[in-house]
N, C-alpha and C. Protein backbone atom coordinates (compact mmCIF):
# COMPACT_ATOMS: atom_id res chain seq x y z
N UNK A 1 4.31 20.57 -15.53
CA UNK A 1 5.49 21.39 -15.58
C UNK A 1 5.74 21.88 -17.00
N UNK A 2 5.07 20.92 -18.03
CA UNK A 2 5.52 21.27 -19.15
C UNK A 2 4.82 22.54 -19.67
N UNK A 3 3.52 22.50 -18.79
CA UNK A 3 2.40 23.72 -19.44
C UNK A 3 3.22 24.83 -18.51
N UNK A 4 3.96 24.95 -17.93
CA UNK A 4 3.99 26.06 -16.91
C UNK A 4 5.65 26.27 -18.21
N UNK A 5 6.14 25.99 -18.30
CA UNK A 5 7.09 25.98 -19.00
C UNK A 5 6.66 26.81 -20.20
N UNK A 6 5.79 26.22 -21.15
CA UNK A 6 5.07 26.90 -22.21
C UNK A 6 4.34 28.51 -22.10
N UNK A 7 3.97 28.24 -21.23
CA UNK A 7 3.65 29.55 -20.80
C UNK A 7 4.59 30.40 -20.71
N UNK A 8 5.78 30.14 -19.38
CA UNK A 8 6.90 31.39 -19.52
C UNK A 8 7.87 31.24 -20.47
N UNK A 9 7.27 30.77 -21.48
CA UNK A 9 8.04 31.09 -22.78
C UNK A 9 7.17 31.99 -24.32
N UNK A 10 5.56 31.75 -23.61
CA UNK A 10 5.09 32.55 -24.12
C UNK A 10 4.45 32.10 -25.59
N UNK A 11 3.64 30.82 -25.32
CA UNK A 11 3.43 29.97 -26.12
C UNK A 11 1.65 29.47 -25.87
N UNK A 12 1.35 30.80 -25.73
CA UNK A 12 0.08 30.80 -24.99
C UNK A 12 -0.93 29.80 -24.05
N UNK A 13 0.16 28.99 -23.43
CA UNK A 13 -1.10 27.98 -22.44
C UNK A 13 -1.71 29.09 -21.35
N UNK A 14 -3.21 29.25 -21.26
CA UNK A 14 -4.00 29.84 -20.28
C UNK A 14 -3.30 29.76 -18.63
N UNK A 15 -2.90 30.76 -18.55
CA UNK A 15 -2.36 30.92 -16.89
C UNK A 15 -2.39 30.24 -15.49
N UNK A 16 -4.01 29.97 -15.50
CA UNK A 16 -4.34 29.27 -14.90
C UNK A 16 -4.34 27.80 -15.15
N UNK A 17 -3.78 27.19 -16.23
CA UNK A 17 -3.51 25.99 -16.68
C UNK A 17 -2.75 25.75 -16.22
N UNK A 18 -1.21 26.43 -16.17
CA UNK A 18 0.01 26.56 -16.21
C UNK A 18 0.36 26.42 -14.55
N UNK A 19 -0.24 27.09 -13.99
CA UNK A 19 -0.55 26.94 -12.76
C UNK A 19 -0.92 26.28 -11.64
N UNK A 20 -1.92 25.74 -12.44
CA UNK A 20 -2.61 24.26 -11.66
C UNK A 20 -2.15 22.86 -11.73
N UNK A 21 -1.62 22.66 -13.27
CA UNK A 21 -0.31 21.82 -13.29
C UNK A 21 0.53 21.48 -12.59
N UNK A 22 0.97 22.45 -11.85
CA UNK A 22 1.91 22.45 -10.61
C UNK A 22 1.38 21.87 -9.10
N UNK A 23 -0.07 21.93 -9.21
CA UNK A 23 -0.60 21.29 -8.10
C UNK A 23 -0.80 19.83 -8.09
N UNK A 24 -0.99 19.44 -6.76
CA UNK A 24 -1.40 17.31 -6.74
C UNK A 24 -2.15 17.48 -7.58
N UNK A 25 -2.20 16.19 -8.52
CA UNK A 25 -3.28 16.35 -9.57
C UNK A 25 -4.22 14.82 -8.94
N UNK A 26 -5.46 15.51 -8.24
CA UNK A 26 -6.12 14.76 -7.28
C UNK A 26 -6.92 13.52 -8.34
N UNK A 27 -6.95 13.98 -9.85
CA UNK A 27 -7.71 13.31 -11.07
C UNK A 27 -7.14 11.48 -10.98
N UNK A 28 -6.23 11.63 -10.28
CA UNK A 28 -5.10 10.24 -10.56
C UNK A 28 -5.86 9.60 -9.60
N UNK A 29 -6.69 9.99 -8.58
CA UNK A 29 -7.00 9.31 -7.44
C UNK A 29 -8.52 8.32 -8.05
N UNK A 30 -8.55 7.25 -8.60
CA UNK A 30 -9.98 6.94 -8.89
C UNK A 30 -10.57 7.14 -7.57
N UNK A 31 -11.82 7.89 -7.69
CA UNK A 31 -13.16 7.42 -6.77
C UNK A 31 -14.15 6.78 -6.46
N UNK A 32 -14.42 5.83 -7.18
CA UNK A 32 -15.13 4.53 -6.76
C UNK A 32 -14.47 3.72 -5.32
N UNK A 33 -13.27 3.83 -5.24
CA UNK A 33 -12.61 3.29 -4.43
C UNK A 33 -12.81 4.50 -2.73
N UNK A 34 -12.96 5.22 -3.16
CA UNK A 34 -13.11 6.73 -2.27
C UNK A 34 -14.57 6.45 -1.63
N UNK A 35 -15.51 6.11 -2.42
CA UNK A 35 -16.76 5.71 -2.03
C UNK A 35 -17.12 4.82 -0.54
N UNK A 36 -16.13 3.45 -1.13
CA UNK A 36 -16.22 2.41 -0.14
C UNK A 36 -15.49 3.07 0.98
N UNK A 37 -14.44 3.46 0.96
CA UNK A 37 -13.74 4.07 2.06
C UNK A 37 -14.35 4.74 3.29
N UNK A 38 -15.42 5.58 2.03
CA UNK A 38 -16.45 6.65 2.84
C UNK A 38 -16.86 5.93 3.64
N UNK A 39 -17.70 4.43 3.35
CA UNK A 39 -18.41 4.17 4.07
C UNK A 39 -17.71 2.99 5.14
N UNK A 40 -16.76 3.17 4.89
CA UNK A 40 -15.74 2.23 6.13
C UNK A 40 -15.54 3.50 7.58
N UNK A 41 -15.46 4.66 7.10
CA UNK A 41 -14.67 5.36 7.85
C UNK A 41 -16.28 6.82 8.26
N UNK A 42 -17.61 5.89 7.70
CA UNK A 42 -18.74 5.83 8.29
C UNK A 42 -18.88 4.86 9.49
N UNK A 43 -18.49 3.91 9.26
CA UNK A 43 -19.30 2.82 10.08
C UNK A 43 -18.05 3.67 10.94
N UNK A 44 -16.50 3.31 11.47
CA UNK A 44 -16.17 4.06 12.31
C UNK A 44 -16.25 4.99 13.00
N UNK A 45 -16.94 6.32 12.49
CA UNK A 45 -17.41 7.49 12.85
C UNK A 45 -18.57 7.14 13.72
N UNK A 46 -19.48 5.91 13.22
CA UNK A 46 -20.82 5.58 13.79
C UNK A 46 -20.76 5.38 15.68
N UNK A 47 -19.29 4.45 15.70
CA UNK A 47 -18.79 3.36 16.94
C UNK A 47 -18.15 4.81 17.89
N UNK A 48 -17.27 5.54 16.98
CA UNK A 48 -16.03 6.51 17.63
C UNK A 48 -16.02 7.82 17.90
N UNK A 49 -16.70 8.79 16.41
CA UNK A 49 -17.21 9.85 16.53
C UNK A 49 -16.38 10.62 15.07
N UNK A 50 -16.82 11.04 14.56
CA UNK A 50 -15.95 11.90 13.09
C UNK A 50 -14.67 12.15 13.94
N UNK A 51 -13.91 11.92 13.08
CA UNK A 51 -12.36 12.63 13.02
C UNK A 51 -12.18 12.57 14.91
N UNK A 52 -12.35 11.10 15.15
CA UNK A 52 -11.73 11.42 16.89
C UNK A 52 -10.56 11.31 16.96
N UNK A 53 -9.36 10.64 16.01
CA UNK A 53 -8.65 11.15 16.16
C UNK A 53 -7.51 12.26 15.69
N UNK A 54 -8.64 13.15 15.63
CA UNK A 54 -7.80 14.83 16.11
C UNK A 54 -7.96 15.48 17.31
N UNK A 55 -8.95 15.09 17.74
CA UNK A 55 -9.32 15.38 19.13
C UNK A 55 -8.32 14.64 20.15
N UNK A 56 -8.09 13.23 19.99
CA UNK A 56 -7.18 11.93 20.85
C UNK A 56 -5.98 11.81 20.38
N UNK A 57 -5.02 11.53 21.06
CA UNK A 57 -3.86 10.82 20.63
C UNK A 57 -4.34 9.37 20.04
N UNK A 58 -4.00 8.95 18.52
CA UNK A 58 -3.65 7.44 18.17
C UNK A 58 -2.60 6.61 18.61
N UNK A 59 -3.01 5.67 18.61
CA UNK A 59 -1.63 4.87 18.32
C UNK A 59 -1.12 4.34 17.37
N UNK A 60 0.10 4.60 17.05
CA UNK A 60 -0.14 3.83 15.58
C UNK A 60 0.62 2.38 15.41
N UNK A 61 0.83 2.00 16.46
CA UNK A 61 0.36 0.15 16.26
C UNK A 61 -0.65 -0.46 16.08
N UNK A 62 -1.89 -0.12 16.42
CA UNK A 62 -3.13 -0.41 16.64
C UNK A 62 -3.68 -0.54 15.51
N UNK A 63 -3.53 1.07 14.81
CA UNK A 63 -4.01 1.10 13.42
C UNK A 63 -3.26 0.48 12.27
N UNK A 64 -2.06 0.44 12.59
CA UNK A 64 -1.17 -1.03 11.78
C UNK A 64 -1.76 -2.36 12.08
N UNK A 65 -1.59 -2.86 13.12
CA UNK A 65 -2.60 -3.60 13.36
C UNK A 65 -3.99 -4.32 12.70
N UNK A 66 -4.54 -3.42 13.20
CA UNK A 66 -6.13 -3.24 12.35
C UNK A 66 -5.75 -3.31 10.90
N UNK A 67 -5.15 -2.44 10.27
CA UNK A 67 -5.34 -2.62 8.49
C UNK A 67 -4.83 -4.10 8.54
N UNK A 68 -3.51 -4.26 8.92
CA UNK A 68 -3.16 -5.91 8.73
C UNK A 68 -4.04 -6.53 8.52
N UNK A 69 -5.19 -6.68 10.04
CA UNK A 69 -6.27 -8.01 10.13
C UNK A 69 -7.31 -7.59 8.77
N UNK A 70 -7.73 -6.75 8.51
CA UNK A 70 -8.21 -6.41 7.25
C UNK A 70 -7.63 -6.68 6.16
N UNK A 71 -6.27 -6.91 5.80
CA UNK A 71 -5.70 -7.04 4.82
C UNK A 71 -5.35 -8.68 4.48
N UNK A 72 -5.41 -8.90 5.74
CA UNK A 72 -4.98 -10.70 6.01
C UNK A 72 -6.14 -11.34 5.11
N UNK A 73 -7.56 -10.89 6.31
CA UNK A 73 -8.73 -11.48 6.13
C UNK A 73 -8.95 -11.42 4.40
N UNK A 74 -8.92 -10.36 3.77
CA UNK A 74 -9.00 -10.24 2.14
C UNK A 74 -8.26 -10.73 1.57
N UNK A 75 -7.04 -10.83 1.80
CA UNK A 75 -5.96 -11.59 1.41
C UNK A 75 -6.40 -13.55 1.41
N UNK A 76 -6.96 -13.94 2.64
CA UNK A 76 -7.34 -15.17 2.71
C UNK A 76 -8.82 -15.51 2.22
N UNK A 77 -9.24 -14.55 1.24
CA UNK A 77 -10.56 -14.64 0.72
C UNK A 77 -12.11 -13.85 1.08
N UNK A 78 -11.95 -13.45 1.67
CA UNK A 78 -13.32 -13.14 2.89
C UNK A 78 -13.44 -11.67 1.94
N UNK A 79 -13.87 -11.48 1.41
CA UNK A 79 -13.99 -9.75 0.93
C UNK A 79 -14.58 -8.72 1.58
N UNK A 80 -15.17 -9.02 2.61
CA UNK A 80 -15.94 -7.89 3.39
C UNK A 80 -16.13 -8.52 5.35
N UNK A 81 -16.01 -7.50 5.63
CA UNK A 81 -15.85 -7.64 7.04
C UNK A 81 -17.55 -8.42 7.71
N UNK A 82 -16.89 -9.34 8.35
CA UNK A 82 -18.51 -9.90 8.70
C UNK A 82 -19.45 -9.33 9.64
N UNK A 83 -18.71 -8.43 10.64
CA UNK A 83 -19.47 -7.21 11.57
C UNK A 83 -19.70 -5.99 10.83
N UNK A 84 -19.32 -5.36 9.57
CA UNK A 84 -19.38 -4.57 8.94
C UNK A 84 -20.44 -4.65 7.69
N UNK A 85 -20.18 -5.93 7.12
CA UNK A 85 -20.43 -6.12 5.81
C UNK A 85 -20.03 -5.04 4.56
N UNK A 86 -18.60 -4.08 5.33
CA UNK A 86 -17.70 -3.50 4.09
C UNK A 86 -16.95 -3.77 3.80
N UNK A 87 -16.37 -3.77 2.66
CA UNK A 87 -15.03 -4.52 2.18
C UNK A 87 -13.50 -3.98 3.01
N UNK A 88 -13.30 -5.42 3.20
CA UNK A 88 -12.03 -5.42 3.91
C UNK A 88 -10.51 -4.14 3.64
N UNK A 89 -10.49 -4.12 2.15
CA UNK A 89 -9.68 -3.36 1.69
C UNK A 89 -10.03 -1.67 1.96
N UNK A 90 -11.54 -1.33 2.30
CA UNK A 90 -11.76 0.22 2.41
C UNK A 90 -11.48 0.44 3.77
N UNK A 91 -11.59 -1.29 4.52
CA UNK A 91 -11.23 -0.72 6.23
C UNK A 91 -9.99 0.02 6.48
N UNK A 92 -9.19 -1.32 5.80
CA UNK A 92 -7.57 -1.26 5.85
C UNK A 92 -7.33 0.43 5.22
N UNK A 93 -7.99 0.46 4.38
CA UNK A 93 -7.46 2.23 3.98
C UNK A 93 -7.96 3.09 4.20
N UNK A 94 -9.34 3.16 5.58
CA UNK A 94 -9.55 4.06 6.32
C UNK A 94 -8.36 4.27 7.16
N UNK A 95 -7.85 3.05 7.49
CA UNK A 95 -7.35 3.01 9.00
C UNK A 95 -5.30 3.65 8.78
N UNK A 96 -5.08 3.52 7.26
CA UNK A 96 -4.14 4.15 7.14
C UNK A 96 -4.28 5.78 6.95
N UNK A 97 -5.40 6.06 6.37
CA UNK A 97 -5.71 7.17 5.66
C UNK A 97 -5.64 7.77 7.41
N UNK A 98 -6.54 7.55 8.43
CA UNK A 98 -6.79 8.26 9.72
C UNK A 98 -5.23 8.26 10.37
N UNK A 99 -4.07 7.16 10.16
CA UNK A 99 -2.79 7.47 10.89
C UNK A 99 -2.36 8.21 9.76
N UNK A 100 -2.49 8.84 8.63
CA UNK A 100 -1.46 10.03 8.12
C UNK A 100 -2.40 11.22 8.49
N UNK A 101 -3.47 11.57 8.76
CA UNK A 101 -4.37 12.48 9.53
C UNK A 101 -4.08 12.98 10.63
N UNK A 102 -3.90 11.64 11.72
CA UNK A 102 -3.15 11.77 12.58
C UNK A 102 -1.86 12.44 12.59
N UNK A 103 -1.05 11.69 11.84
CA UNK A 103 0.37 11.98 11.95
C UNK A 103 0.54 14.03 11.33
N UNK A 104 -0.39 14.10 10.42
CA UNK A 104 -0.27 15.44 10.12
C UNK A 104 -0.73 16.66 10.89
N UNK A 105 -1.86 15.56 12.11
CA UNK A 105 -2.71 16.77 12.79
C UNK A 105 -1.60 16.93 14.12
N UNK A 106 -0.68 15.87 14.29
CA UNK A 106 -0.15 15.51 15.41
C UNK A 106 -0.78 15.57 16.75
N UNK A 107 -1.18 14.24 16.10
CA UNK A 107 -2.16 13.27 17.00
C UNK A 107 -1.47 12.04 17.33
N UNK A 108 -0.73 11.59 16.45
CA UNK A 108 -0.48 9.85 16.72
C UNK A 108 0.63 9.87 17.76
N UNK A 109 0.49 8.71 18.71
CA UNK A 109 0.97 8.61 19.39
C UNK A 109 2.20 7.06 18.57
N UNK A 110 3.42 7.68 18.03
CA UNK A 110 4.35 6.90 17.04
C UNK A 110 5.19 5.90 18.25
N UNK A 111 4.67 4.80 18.22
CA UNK A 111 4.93 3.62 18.61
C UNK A 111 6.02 2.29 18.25
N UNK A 112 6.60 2.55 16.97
CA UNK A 112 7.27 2.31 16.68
C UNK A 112 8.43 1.45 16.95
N UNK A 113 9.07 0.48 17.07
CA UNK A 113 10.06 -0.15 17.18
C UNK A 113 11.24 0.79 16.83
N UNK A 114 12.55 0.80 17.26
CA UNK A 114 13.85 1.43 16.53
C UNK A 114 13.86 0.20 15.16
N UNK A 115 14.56 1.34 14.25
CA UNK A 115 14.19 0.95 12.79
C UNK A 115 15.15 -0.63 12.74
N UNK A 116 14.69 -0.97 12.10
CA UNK A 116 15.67 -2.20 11.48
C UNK A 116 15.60 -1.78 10.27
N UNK A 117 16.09 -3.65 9.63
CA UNK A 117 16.89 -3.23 8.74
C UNK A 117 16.38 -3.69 7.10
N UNK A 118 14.65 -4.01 7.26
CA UNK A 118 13.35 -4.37 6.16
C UNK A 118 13.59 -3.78 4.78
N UNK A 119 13.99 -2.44 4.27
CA UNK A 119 14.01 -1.64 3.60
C UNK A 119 15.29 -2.42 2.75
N UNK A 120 16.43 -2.61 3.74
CA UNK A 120 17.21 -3.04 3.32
C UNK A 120 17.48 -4.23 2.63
N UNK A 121 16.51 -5.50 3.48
CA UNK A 121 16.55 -6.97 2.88
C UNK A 121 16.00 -7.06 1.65
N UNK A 122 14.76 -6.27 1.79
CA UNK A 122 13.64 -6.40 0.59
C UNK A 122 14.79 -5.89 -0.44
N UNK A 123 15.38 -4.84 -0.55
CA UNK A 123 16.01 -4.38 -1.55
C UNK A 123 17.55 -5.17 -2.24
N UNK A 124 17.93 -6.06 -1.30
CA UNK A 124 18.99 -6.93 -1.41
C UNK A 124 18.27 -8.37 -2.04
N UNK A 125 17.06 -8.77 -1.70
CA UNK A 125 16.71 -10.07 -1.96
C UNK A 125 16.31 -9.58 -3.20
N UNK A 126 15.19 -8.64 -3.36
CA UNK A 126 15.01 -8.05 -4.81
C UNK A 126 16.41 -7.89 -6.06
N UNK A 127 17.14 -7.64 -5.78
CA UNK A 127 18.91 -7.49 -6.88
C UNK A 127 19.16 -9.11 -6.60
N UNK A 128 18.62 -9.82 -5.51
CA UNK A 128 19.81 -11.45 -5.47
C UNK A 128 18.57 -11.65 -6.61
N UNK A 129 17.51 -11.64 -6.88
CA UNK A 129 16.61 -12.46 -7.45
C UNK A 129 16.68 -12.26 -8.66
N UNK A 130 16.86 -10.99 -9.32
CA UNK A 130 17.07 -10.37 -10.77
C UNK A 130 17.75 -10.89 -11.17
N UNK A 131 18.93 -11.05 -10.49
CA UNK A 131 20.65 -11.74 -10.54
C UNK A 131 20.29 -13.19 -11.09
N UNK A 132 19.48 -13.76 -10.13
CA UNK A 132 19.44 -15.29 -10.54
C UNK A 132 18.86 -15.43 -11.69
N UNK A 133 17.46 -14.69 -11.84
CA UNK A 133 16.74 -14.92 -13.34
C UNK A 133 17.28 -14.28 -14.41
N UNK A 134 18.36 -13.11 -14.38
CA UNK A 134 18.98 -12.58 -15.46
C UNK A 134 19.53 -14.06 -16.28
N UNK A 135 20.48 -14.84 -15.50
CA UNK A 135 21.25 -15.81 -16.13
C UNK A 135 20.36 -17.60 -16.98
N UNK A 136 18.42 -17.24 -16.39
CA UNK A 136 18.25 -18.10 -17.50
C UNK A 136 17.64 -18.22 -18.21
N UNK A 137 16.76 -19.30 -18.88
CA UNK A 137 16.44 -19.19 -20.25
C UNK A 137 14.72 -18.52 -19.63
N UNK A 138 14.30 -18.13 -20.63
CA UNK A 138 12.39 -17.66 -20.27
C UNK A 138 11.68 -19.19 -19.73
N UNK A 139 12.20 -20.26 -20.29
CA UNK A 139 11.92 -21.66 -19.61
C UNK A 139 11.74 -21.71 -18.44
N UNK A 140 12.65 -21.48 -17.68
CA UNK A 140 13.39 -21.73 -16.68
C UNK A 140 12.67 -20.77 -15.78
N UNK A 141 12.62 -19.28 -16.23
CA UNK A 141 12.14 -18.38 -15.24
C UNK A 141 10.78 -18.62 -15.29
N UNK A 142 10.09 -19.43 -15.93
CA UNK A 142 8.71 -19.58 -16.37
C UNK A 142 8.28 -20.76 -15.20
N UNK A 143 8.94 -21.70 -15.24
CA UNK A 143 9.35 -23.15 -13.84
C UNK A 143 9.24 -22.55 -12.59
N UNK A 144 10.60 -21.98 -12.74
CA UNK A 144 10.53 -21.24 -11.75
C UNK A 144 9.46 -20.61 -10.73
N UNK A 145 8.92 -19.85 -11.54
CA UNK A 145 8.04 -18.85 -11.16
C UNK A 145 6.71 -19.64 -10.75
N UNK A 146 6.21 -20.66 -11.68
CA UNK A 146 5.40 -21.65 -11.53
C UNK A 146 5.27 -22.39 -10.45
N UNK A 147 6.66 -22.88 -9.90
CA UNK A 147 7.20 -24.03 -8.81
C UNK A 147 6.85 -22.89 -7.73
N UNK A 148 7.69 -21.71 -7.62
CA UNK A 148 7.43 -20.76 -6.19
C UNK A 148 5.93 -20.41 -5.66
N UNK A 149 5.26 -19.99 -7.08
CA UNK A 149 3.44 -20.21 -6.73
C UNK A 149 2.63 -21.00 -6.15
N UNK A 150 3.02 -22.76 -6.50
CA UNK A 150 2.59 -23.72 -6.00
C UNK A 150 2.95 -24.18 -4.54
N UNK A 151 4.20 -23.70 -4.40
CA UNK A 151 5.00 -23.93 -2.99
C UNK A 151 5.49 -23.02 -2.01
N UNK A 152 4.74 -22.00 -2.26
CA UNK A 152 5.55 -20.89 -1.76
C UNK A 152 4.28 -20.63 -0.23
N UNK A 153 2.64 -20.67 -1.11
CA UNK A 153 1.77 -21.01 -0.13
C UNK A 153 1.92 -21.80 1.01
N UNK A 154 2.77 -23.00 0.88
CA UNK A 154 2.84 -24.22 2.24
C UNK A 154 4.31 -23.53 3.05
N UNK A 155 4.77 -22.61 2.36
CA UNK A 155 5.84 -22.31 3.45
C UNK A 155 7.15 -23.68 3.13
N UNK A 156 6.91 -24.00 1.78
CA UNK A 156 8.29 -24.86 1.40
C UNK A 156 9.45 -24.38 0.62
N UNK A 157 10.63 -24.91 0.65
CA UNK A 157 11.64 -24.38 -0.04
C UNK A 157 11.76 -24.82 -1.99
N UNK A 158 12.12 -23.72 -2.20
CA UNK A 158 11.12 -24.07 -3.92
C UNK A 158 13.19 -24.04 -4.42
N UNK A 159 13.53 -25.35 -4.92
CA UNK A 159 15.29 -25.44 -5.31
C UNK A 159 15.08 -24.80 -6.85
N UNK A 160 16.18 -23.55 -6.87
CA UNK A 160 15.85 -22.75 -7.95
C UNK A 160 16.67 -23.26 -9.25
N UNK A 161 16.37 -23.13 -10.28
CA UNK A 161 16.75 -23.68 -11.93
C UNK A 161 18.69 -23.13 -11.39
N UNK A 162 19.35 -23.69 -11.36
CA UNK A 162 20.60 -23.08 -11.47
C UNK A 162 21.33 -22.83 -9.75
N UNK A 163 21.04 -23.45 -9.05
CA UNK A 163 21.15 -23.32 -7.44
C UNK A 163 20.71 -22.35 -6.62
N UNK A 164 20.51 -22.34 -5.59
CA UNK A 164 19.78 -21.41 -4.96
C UNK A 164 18.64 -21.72 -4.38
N UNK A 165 17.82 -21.32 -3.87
CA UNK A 165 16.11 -21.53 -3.16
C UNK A 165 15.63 -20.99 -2.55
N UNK A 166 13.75 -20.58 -3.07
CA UNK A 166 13.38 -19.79 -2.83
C UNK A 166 12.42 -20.59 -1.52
N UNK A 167 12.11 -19.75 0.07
CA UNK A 167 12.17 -20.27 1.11
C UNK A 167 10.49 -20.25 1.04
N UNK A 168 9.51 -19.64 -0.20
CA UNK A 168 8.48 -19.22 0.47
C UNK A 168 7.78 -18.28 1.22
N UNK A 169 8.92 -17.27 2.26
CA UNK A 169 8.11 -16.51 2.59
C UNK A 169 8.87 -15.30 2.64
């Protein structure tokens, strides 16, 4: 914006600079990561067929779904799918990348629950938590933070520096 600015003020940035600035700047996207993807949303194409769903209605529980178990499995160590042998994380972001495809080609079949109220907790527990560590020492938030790491895995209640407790999950 700033080159497009410079320009209509006449400060000679090249036109087409000024211009393109204004577009997604696709440079932000590393591609190494684009690579693996490719070949996640190969092996799918292999089983399903390129881009089937633009042709089909999705569902998009399914493909929530699916990234989850991909995201779980990497999450619990496993880095690559054992029927695949591609990494778990390029599945999971084929399988989102094909429901905004979907959703843009209007294809997905939006499955959805009526909304609750997630957006909201996360954003309330996030301000209770600031709240609590604003009031103590770097010690304390250091314990803290330490104690919830160790205990937060078993699904135990971690009693916070100053009252309070964090539940783990």
């Amino acid at each position: 914006m700033k080159d497009l600015m410079n320009y209509r003020q006449g400060k000679g940035t090249n036109p087409k600079d000024a211009i393109g600035s204004t577009k997604a700047p696709l440079t932000l996207v590393p591609p190494a990561p684009l690579v693996l993807i490719a070949e996640a949303m190969r092996n799918g194409s292999s089983k399903y067929g390129p881009y089937n769903w633009r042709d089909e209605e999705v569902t998009l529980s399914e493909y929530i779904n699916a990234a989850d178990r991909h995201l779980k499995a990497y999450y619990d160590g496993e880095e690559c799918a054992t029927d695949s042998g591609i990494h778990h994380l390029a599945h999971a972001a084929a399988g989102i990348l094909i429901l905004m495809d979907a959703g843009l080609s209007g294809t997905i079949a939006d499955d959805r629950p009526k909304a609750g109220g997630t957006a909201r907790v996360i954003k309330e527990a996030s301000a209770h938590r600031l709240e609590q560590l604003s009031g103590l020492t770097k010690e304390q938030q250091d314990q803290w933070e330490q104690a919830r790491e160790d205990d937060s895995a078993h699904g135990e209640s971690v009693d916070f520096p100053g009252g309070g407790a964090y539940l783990g999950y």
